[in-house]
C-alpha atoms as a PDB file:
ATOM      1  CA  UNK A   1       0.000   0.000   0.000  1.00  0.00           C
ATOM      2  CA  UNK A   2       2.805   2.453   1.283  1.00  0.00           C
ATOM      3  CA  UNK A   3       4.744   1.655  -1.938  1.00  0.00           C
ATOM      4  CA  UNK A   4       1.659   2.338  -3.921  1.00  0.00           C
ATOM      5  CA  UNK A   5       1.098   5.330  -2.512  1.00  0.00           C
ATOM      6  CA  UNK A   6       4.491   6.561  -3.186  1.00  0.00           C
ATOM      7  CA  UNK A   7       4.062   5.493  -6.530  1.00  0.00           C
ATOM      8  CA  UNK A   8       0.647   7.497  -7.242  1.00  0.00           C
ATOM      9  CA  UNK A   9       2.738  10.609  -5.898  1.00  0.00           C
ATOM     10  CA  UNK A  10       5.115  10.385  -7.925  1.00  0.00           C
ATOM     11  CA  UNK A  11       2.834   9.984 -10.632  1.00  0.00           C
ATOM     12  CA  UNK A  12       0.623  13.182  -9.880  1.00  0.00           C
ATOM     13  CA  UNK A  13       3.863  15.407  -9.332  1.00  0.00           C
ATOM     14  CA  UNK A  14       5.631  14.062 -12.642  1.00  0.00           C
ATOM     15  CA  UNK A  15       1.853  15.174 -14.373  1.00  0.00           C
ATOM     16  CA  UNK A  16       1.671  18.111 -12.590  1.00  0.00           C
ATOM     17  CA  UNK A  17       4.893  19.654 -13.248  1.00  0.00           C
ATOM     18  CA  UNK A  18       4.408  18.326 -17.480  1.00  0.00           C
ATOM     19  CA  UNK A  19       1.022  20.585 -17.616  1.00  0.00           C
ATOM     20  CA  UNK A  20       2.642  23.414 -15.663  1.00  0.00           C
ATOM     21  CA  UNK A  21       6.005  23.395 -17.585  1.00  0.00           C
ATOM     22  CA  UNK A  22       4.153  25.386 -20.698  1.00  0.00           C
ATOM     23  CA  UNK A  23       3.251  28.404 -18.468  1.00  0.00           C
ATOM     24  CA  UNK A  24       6.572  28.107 -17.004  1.00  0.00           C
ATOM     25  CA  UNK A  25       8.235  28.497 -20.959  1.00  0.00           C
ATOM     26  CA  UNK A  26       6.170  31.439 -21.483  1.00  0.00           C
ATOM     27  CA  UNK A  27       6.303  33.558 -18.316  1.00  0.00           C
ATOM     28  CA  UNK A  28      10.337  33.030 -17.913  1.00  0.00           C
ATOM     29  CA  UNK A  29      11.502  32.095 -21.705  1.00  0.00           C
ATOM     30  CA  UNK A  30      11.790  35.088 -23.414  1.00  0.00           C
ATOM     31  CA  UNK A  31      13.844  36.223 -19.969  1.00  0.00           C
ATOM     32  CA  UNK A  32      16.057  33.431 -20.199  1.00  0.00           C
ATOM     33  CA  UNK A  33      16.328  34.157 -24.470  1.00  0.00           C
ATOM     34  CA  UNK A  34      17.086  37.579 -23.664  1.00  0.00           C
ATOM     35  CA  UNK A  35      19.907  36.751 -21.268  1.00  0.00           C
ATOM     36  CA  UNK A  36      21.437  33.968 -23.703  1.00  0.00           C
ATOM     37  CA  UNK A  37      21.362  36.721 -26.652  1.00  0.00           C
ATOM     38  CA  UNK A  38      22.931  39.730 -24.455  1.00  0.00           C
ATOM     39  CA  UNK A  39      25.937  36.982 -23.555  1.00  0.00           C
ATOM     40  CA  UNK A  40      26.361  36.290 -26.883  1.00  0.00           C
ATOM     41  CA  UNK A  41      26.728  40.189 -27.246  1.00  0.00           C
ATOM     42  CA  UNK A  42      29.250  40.451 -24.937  1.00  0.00           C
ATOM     43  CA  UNK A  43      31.659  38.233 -26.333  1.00  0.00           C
ATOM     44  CA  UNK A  44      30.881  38.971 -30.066  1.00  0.00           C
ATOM     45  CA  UNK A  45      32.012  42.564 -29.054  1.00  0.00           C
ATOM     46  CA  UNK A  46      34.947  41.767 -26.372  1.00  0.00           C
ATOM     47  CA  UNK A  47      36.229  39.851 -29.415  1.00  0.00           C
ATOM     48  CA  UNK A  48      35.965  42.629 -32.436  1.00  0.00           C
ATOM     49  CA  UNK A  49      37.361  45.102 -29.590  1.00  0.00           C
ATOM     50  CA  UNK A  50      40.559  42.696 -28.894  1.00  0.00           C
ATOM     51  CA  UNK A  51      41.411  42.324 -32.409  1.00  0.00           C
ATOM     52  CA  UNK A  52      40.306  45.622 -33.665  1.00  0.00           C
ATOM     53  CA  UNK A  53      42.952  46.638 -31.283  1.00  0.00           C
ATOM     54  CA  UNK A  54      45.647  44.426 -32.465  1.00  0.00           C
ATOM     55  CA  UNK A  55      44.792  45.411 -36.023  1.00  0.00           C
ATOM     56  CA  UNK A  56      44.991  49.125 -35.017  1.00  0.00           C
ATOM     57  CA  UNK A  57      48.438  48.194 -33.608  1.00  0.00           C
ATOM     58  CA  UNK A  58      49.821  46.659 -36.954  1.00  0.00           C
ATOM     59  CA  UNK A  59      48.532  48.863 -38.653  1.00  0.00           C
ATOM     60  CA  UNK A  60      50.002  51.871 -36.635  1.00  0.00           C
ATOM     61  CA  UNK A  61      53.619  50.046 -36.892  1.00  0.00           C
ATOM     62  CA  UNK A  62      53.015  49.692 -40.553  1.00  0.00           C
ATOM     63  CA  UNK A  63      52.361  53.324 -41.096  1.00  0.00           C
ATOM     64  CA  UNK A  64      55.359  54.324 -39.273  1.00  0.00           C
ATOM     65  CA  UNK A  65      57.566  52.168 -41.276  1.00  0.00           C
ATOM     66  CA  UNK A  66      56.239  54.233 -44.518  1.00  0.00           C
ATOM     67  CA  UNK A  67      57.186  57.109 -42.774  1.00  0.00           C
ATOM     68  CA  UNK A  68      60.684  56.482 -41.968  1.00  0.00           C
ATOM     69  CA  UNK A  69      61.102  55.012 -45.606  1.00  0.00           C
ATOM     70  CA  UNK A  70      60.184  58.129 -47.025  1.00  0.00           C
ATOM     71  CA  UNK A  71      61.990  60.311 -44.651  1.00  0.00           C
ATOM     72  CA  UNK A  72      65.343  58.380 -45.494  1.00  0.00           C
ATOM     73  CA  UNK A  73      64.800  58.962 -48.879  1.00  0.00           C
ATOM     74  CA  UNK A  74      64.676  63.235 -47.644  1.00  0.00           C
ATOM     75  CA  UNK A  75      67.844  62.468 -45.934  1.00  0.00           C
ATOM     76  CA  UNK A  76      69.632  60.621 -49.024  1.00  0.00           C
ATOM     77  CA  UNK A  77      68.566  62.822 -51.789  1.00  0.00           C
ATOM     78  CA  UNK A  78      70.437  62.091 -55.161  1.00  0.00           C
ATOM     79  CA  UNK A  79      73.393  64.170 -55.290  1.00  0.00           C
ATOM     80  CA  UNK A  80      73.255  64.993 -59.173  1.00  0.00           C
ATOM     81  CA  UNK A  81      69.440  64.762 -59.007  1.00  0.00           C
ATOM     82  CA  UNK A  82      68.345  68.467 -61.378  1.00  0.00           C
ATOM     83  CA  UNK A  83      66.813  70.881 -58.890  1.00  0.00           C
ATOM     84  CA  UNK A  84      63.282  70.586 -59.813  1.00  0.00           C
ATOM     85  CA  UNK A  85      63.201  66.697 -59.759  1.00  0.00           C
ATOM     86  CA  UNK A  86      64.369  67.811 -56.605  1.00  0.00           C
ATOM     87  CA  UNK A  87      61.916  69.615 -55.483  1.00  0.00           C
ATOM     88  CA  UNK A  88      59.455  66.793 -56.418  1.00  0.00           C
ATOM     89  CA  UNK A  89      61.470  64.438 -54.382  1.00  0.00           C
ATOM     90  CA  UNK A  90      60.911  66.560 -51.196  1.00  0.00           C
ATOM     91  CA  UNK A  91      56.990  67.521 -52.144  1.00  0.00           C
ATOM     92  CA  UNK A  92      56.687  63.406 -52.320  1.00  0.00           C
ATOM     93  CA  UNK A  93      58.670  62.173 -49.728  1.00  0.00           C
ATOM     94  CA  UNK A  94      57.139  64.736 -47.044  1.00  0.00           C
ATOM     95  CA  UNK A  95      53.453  64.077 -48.108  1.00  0.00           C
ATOM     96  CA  UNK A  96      54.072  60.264 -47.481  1.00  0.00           C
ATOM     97  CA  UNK A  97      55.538  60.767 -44.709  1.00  0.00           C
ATOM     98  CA  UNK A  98      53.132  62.798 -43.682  1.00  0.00           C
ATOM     99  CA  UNK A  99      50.109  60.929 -43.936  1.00  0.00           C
ATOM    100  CA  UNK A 100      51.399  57.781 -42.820  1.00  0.00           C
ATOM    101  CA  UNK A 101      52.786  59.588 -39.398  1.00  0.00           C
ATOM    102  CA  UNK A 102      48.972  60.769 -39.044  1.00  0.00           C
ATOM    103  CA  UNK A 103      47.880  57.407 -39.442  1.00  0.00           C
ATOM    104  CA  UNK A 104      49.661  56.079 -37.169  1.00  0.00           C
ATOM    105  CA  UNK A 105      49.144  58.362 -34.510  1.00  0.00           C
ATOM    106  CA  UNK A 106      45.036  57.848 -34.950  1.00  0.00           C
ATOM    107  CA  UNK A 107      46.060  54.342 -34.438  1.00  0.00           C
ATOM    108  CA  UNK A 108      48.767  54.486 -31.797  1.00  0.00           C
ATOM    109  CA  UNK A 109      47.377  53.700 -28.586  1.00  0.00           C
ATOM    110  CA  UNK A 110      50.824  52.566 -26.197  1.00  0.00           C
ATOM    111  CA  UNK A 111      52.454  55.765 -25.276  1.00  0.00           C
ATOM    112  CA  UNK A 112      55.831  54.339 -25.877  1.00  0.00           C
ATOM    113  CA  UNK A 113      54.951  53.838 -29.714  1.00  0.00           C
ATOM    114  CA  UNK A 114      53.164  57.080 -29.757  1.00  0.00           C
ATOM    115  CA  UNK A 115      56.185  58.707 -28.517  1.00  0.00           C
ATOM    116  CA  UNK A 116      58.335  57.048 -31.580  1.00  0.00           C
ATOM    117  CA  UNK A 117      55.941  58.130 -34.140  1.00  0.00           C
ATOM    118  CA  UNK A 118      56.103  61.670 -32.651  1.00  0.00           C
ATOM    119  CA  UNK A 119      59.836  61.643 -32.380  1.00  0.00           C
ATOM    120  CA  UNK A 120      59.717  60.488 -36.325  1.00  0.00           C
ATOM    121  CA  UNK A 121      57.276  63.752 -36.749  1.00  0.00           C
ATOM    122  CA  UNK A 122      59.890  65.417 -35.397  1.00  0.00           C
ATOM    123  CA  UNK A 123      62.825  64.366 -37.292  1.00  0.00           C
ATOM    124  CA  UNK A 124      60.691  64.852 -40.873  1.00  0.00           C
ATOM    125  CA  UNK A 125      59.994  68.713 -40.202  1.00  0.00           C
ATOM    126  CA  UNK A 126      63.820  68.880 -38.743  1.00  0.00           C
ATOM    127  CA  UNK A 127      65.107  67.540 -42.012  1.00  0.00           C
ATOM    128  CA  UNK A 128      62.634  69.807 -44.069  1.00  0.00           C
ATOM    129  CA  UNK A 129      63.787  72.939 -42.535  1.00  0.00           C
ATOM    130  CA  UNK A 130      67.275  71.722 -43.294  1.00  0.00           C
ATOM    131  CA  UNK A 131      66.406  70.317 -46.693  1.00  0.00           C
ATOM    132  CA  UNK A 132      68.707  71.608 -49.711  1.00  0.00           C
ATOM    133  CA  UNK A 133      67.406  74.684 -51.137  1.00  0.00           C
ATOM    134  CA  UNK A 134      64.593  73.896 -54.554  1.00  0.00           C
ATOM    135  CA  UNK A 135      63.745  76.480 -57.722  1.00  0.00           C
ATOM    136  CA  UNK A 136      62.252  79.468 -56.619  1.00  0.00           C
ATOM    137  CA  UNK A 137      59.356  78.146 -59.014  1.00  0.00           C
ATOM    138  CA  UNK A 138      58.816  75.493 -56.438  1.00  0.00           C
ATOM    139  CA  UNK A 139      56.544  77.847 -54.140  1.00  0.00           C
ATOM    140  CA  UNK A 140      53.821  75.374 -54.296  1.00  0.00           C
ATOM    141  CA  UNK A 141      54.381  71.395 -52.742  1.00  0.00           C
ATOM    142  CA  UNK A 142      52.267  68.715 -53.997  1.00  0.00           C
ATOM    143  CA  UNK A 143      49.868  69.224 -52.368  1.00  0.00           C
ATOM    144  CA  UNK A 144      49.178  72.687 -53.727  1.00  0.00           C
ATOM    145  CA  UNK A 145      49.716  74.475 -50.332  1.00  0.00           C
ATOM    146  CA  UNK A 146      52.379  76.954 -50.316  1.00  0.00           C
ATOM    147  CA  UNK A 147      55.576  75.862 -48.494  1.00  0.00           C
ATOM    148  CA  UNK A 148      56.766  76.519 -44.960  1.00  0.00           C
ATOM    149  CA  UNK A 149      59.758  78.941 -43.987  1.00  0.00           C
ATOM    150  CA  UNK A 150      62.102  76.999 -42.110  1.00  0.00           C
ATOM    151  CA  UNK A 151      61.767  79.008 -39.124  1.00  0.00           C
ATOM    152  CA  UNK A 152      57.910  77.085 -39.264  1.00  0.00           C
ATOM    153  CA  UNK A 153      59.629  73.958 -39.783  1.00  0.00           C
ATOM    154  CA  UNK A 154      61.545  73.770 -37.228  1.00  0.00           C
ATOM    155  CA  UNK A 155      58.614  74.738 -34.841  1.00  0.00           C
ATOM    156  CA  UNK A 156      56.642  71.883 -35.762  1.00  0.00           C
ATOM    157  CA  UNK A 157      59.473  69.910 -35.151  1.00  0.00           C
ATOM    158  CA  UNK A 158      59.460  71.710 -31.603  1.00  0.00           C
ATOM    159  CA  UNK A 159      55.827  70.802 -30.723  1.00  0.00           C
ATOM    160  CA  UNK A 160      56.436  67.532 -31.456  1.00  0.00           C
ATOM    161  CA  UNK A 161      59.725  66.675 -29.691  1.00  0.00           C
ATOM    162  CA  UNK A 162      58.612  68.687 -26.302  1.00  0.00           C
ATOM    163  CA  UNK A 163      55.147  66.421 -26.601  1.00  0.00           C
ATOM    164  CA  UNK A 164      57.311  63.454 -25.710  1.00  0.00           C
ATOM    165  CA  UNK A 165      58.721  64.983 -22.621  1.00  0.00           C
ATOM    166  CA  UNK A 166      55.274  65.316 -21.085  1.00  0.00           C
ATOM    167  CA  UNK A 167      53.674  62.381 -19.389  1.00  0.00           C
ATOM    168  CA  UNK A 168      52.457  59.589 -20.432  1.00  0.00           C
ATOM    169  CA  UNK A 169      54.402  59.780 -23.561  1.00  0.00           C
ATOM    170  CA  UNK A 170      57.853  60.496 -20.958  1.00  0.00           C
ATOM    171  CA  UNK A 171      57.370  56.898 -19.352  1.00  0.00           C
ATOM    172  CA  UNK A 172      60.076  55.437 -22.324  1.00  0.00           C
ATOM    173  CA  UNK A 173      63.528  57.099 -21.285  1.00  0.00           C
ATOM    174  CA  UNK A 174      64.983  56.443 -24.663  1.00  0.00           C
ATOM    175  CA  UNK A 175      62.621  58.307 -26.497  1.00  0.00           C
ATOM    176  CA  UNK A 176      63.147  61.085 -24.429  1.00  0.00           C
ATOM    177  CA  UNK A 177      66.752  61.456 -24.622  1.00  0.00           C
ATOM    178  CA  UNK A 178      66.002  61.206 -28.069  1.00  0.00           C
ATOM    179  CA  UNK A 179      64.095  64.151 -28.463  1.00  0.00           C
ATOM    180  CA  UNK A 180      66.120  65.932 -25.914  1.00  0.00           C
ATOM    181  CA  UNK A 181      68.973  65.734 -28.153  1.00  0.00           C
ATOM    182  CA  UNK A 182      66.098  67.111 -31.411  1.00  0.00           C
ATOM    183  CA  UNK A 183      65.732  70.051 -29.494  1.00  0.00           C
ATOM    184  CA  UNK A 184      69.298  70.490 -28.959  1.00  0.00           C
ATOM    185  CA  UNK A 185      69.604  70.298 -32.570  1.00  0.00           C
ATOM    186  CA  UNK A 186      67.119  72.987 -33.395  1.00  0.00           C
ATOM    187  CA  UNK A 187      68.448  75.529 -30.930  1.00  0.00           C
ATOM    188  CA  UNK A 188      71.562  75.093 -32.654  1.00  0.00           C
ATOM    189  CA  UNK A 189      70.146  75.553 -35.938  1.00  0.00           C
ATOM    190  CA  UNK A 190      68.600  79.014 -34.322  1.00  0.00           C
ATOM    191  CA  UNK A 191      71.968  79.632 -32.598  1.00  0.00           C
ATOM    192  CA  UNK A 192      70.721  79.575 -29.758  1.00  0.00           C
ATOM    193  CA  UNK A 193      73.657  78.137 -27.907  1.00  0.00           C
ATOM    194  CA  UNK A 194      72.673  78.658 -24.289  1.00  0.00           C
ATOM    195  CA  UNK A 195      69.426  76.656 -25.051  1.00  0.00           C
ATOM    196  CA  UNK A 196      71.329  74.172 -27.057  1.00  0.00           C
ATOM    197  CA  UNK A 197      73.503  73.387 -23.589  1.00  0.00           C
ATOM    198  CA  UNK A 198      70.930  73.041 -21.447  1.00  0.00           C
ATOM    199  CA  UNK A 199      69.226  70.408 -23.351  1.00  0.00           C
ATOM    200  CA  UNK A 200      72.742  69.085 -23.621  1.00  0.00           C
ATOM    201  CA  UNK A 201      73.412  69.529 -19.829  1.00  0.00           C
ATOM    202  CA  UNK A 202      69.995  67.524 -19.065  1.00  0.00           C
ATOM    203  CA  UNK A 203      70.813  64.665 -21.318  1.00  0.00           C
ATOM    204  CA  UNK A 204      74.281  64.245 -19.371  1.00  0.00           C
ATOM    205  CA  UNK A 205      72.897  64.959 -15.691  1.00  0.00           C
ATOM    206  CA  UNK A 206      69.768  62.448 -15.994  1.00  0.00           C
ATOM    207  CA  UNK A 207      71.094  59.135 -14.302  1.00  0.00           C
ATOM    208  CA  UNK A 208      69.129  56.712 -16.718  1.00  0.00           C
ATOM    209  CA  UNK A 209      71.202  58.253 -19.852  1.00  0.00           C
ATOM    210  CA  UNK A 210      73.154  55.535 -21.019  1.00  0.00           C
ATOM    211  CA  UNK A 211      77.374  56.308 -21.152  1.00  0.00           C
ATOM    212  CA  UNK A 212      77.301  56.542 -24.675  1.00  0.00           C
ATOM    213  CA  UNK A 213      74.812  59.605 -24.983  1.00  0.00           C
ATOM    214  CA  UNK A 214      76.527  60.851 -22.088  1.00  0.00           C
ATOM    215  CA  UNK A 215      79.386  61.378 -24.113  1.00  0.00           C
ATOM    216  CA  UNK A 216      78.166  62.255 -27.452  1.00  0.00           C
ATOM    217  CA  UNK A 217      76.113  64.850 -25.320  1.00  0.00           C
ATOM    218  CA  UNK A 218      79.330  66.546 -23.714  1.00  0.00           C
ATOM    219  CA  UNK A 219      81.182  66.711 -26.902  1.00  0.00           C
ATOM    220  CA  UNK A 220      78.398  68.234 -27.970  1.00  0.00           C
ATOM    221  CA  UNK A 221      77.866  70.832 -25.418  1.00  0.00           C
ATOM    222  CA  UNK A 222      81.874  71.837 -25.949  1.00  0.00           C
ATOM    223  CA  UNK A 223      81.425  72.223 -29.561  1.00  0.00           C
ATOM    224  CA  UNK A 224      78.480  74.743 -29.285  1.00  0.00           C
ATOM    225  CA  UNK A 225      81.300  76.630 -27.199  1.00  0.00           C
ATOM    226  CA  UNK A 226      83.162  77.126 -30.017  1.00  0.00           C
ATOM    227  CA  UNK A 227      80.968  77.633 -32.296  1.00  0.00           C
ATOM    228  CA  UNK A 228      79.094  80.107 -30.708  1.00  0.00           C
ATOM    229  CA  UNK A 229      82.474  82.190 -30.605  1.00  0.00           C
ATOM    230  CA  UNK A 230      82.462  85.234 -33.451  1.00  0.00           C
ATOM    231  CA  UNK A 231      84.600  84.877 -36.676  1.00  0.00           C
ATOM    232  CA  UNK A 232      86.561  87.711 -37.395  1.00  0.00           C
ATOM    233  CA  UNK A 233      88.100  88.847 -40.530  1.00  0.00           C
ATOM    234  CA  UNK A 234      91.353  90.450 -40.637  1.00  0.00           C
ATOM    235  CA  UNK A 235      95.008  89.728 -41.056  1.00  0.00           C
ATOM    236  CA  UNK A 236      96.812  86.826 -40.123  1.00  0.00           C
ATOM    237  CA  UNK A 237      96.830  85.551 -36.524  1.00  0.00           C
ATOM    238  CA  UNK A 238      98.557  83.098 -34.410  1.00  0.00           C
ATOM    239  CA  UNK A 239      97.858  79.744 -35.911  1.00  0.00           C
ATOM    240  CA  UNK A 240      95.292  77.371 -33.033  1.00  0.00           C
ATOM    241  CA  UNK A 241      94.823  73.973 -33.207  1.00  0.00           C
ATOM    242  CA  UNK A 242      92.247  73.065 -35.869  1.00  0.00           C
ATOM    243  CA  UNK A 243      88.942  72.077 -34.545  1.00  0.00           C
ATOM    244  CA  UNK A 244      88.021  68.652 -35.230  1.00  0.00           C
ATOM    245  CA  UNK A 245      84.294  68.276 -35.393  1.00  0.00           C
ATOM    246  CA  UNK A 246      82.511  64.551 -34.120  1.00  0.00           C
ATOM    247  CA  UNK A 247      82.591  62.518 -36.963  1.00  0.00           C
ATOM    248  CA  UNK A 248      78.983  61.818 -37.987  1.00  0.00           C
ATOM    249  CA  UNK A 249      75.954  64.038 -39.045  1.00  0.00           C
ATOM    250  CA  UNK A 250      74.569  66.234 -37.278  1.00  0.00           C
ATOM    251  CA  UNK A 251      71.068  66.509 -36.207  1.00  0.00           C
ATOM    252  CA  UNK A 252      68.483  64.771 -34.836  1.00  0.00           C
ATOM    253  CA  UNK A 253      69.270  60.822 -34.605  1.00  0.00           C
ATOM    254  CA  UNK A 254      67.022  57.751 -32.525  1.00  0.00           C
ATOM    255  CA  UNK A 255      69.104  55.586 -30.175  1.00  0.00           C
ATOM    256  CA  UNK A 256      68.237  51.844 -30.964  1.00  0.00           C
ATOM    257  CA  UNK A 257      65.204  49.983 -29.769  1.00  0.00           C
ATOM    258  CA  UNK A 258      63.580  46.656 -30.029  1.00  0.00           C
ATOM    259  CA  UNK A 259      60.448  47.473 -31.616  1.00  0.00           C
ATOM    260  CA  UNK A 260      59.269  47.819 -34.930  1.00  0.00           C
ATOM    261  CA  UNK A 261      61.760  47.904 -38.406  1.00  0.00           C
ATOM    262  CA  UNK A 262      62.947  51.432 -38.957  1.00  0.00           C
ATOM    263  CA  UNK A 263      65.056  53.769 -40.489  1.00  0.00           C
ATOM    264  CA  UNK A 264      67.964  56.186 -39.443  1.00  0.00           C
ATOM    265  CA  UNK A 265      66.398  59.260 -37.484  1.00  0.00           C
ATOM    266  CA  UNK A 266      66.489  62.867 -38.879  1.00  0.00           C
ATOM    267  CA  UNK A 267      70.116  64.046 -39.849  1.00  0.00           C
ATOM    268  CA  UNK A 268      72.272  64.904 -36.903  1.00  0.00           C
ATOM    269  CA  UNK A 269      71.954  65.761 -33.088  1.00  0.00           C
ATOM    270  CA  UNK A 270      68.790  63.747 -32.289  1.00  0.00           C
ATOM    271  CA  UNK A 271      68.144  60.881 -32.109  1.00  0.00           C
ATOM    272  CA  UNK A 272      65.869  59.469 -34.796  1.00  0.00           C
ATOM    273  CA  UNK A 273      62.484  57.741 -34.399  1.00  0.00           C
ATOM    274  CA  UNK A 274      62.168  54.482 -33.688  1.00  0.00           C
ATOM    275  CA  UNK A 275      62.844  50.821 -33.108  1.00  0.00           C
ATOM    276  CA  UNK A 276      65.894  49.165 -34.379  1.00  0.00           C
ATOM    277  CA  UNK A 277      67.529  52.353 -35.382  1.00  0.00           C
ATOM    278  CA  UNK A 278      70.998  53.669 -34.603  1.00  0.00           C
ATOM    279  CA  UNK A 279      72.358  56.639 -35.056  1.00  0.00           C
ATOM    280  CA  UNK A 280      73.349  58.333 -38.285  1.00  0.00           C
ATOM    281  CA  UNK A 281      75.924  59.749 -39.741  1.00  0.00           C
ATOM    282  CA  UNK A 282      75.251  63.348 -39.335  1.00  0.00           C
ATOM    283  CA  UNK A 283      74.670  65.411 -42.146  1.00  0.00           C
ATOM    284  CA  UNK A 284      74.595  69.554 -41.925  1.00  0.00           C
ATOM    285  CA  UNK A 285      73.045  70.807 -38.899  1.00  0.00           C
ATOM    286  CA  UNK A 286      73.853  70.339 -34.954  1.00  0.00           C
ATOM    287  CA  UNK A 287      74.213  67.271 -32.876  1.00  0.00           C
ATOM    288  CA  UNK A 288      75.426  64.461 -34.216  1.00  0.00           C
ATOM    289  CA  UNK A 289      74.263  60.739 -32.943  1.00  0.00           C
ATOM    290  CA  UNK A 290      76.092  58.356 -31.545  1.00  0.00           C
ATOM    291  CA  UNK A 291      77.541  55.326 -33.685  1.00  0.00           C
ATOM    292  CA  UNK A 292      76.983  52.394 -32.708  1.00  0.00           C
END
């Protein structure tokens, strides 16, 4: 009987649940639909965001190899190349180089990297204000706007160097000696030689400066002592010992890194954007990097 009883139980609770089951589906189903689908959500976007960002970050390194291509290519100009073709070259070079650096700054999210690409900005309107002199018929660039006076050239390289000694784009120390040296290079372009040895003096007095910039920075700092003396013209004096300049170009120039390909860094005193790159041989204007 007891077993029976159990049995019919069982029965009426197995029934009752089937026949109640239907209401259950309706009241709670579309809840338990609408959870499933906002999960789903969730991970379909967590997943474009992760490699949307990864794709951003190729792409950002990509760009900034195109722009260190085409600024090499402004710091190697064909010697015997005629003037105008010239002129061309530079209109070119410095609208690729261009675009690609503002590309990869829209992309650039790690504040190391954005601090390269800057640093590369930097070096490309340093070399323009430095570039050879084109036809006076060359008023226009490429892109139909009328070109900068150096003096504007070497502000925008300004900006951009002095952005990478503010935080967070200061937390890679390489980057900013680096642009420490760029503005060294432009206040010697301006003759500016107190500047120029304070930018010098900071570079050599900052513990985390490696020995080598240390002492490419204090030959630097001497030089700007003699060349900020006078040169007077007159009758013959009592011969000195010849100055011997640092071998090397001078300008700005990137001490090496490990990150993306790259190429040598803006002409000179310093250092050049990017990964991989070591100094280069400097070319006409103040500072001169390191060799390696």
């Amino acid at each position: 009987m007891k077993s029976e009883r159990r049995h019919d139980l069982k029965t009426n609770s197995l029934a009752k649940g089937m026949t109640t089951l239907p209401g259950l589906a309706q009241q709670y189903g579309s809840r338990v639909l609408l959870g499933i689908i906002l999960c789903l959500l969730v991970y379909v976007l967590v997943y474009r965001w992760t490699t949307g960002k990864s794709q951003r970050a190729t792409a950002a390194g990509e760009n900034l190899a195109v722009a260190r291509v085409a600024l090499n290519s402004l710091r190697n100009p064909p010697v015997r190349l005629p003037p105008k073709d010239l002129a061309g070259l530079r209109d070119q070079a410095a609208k690729e180089a261009d675009a690609a650096i503002r590309d990869a700054l829209t992309n650039a999210e790690d504040p190391k990297f954005k601090a390269e690409v800057l640093i590369t900005r930097g070096d490309l309107n340093w070399q323009l204000a430095n570039y050879p002199a084109v036809p006076s018929d060359s008023v226009l660039g490429s892109s139909g706007r009328a070109e900068k006076s150096p003096e504007e050239y070497l502000k925008a390289a300004e900006e951009s160097y002095r952005q990478v000694l503010a935080p967070p784009l200061n937390e890679d120390h390489q980057s900013v000696t680096t642009a420490r040296f760029g503005l060294a290079a432009i206040a010697e372009n301006r003759n500016q030689w107190v500047e120029a040895r304070k930018d010098y003096q900071q570079i050599i007095d900052d513990p985390a400066t490696t020995d080598a910039f240390k002492t490419q920075a204090t030959e630097r700092l001497e030089m700007t002592k003699k060349l900020e003396k006078p040169v007077f013209l007159g009758g013959p004096s009592k011969p000195e010992a010849p100055v011997t300049l640092p071998g090397g170009p001078l300008g700005p120039f990137l001490p090496p890194t490990t990150t993306a390909p790259s190429t040598q860094p803006a002409t000179g005193a310093a250092p050049a954007a990017g990964p991989t790159t070591r100094p280069v041989d400097p070319t006409s204007a103040p500072a001169p990097g390191p060799g390696k």
